[in-house]
N, C-alpha and C. Protein backbone atom coordinates (compact mmCIF):
# COMPACT_ATOMS: atom_id res chain seq x y z
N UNK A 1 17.82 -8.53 1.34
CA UNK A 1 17.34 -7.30 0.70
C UNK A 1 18.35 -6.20 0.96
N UNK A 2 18.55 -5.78 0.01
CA UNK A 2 19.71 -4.37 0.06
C UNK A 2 19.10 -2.99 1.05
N UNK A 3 19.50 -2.57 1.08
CA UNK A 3 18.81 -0.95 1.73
C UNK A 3 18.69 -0.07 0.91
N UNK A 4 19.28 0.20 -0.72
CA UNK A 4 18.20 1.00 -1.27
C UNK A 4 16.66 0.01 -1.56
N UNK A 5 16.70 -1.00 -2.14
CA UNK A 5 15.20 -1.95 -2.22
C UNK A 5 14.31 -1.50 -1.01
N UNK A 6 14.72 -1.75 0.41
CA UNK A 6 13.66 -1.05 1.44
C UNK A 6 13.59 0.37 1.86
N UNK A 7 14.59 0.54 0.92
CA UNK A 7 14.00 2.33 1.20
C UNK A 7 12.67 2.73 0.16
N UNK A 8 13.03 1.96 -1.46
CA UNK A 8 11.97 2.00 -2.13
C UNK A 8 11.05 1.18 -2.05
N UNK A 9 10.66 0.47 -1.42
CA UNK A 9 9.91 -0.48 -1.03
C UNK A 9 9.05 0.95 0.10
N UNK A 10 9.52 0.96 1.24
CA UNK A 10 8.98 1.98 2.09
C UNK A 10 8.50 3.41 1.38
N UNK A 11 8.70 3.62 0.42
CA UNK A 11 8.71 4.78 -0.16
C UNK A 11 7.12 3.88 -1.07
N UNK A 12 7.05 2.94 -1.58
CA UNK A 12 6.00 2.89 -2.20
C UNK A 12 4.79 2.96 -1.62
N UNK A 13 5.37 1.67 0.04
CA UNK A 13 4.00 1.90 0.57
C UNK A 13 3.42 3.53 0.87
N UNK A 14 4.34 4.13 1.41
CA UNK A 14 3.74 5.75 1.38
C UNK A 14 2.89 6.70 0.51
N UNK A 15 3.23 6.25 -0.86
CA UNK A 15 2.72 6.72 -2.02
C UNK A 15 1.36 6.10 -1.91
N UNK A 16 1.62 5.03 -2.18
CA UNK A 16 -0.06 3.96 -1.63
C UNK A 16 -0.88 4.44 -1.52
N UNK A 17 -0.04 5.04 0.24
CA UNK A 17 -0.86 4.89 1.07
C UNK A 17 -1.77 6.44 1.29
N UNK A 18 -0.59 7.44 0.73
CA UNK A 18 -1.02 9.01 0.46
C UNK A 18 -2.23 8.58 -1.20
N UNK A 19 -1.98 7.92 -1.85
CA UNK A 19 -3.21 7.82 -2.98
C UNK A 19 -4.45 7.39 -2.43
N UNK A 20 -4.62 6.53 -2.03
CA UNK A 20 -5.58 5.95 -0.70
C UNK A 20 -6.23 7.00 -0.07
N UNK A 21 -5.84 8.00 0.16
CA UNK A 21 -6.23 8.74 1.15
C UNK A 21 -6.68 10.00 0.79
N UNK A 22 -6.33 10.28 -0.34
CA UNK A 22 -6.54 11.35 -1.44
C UNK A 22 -7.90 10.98 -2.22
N UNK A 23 -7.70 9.55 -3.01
CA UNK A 23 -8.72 9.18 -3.33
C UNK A 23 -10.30 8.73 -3.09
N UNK A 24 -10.11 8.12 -1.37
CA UNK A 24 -10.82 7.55 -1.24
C UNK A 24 -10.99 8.30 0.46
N UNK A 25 -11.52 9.72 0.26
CA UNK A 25 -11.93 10.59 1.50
C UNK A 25 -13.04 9.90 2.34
N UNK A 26 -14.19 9.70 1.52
CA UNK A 26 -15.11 8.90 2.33
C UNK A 26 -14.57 7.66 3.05
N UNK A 27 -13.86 6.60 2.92
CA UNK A 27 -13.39 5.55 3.41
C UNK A 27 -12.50 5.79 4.59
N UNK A 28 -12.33 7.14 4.77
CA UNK A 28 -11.10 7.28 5.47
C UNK A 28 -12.28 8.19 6.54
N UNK A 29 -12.89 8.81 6.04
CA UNK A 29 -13.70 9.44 7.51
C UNK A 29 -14.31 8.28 8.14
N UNK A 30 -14.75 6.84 7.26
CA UNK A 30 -15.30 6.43 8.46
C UNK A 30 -14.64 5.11 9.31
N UNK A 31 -13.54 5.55 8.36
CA UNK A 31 -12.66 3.63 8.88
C UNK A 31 -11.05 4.40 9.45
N UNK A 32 -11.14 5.40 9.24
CA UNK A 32 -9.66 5.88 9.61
C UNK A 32 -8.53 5.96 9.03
N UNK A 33 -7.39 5.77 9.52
CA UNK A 33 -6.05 5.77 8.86
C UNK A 33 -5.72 4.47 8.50
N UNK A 34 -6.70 3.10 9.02
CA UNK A 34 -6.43 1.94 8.46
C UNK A 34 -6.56 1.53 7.68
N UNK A 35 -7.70 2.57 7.17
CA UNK A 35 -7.78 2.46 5.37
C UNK A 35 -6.51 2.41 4.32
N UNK A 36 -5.65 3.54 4.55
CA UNK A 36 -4.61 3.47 4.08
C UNK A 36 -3.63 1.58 4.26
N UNK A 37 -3.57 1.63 5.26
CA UNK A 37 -2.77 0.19 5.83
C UNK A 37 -3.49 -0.56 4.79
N UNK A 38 -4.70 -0.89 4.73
CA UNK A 38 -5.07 -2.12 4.28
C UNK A 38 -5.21 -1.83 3.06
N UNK A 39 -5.49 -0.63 1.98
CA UNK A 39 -5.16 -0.49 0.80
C UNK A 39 -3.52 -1.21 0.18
N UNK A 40 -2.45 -0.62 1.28
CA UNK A 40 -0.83 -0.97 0.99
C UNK A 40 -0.96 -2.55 0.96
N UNK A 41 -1.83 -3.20 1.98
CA UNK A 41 -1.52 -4.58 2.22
C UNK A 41 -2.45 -5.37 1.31
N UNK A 42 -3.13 -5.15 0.53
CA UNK A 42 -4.00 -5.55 -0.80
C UNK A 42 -3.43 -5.55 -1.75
N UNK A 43 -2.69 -4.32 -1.32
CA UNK A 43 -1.82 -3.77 -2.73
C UNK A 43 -0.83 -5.07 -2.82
N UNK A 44 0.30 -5.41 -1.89
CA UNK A 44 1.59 -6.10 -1.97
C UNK A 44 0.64 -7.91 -1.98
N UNK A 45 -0.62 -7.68 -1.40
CA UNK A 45 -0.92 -9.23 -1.27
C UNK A 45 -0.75 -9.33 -3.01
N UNK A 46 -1.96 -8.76 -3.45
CA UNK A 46 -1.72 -8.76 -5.19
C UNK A 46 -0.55 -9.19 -6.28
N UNK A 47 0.05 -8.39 -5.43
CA UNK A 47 1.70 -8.28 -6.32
C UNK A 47 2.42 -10.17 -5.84
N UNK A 48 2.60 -10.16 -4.70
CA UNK A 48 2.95 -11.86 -4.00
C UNK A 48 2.38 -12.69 -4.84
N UNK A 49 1.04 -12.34 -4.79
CA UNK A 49 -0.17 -14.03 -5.80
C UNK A 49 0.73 -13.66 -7.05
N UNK A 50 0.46 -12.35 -7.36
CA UNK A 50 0.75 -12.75 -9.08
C UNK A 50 2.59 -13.24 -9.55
N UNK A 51 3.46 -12.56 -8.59
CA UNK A 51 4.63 -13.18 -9.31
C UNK A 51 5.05 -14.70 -8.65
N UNK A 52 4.03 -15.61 -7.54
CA UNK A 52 3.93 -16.77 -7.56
C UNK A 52 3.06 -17.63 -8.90
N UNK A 53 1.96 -17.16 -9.38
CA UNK A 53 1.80 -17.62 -10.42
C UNK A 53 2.72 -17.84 -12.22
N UNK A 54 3.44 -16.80 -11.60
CA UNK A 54 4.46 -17.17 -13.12
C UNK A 54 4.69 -16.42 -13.05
């Protein structure tokens, strides 16, 4: 992987993870900042399944 790819790569999860957190206030008062984490990691699981399927 190059180093601009993980800079934008790191830059997405952030976005994510700031939408996550914006969006979904209730989830985050009662589960925390891991809300965010596990939104990013749903997010990329998603993306993995689908460009293994074709």
């Amino acid at each position: 992987m190059n180093i601009i790819g993980g800079i934008q790569a790191f830059a997405a999860g952030a976005i994510l993870t700031m939408l996550a957190s914006t969006m979904m206030p209730e989830a985050f008062e009662e589960g925390g900042a891991v809300v965010g984490f596990i939104t990013t990691v749903g997010f990329l699981l998603s993306f993995v399944l689908s460009k293994l399927q074709g």
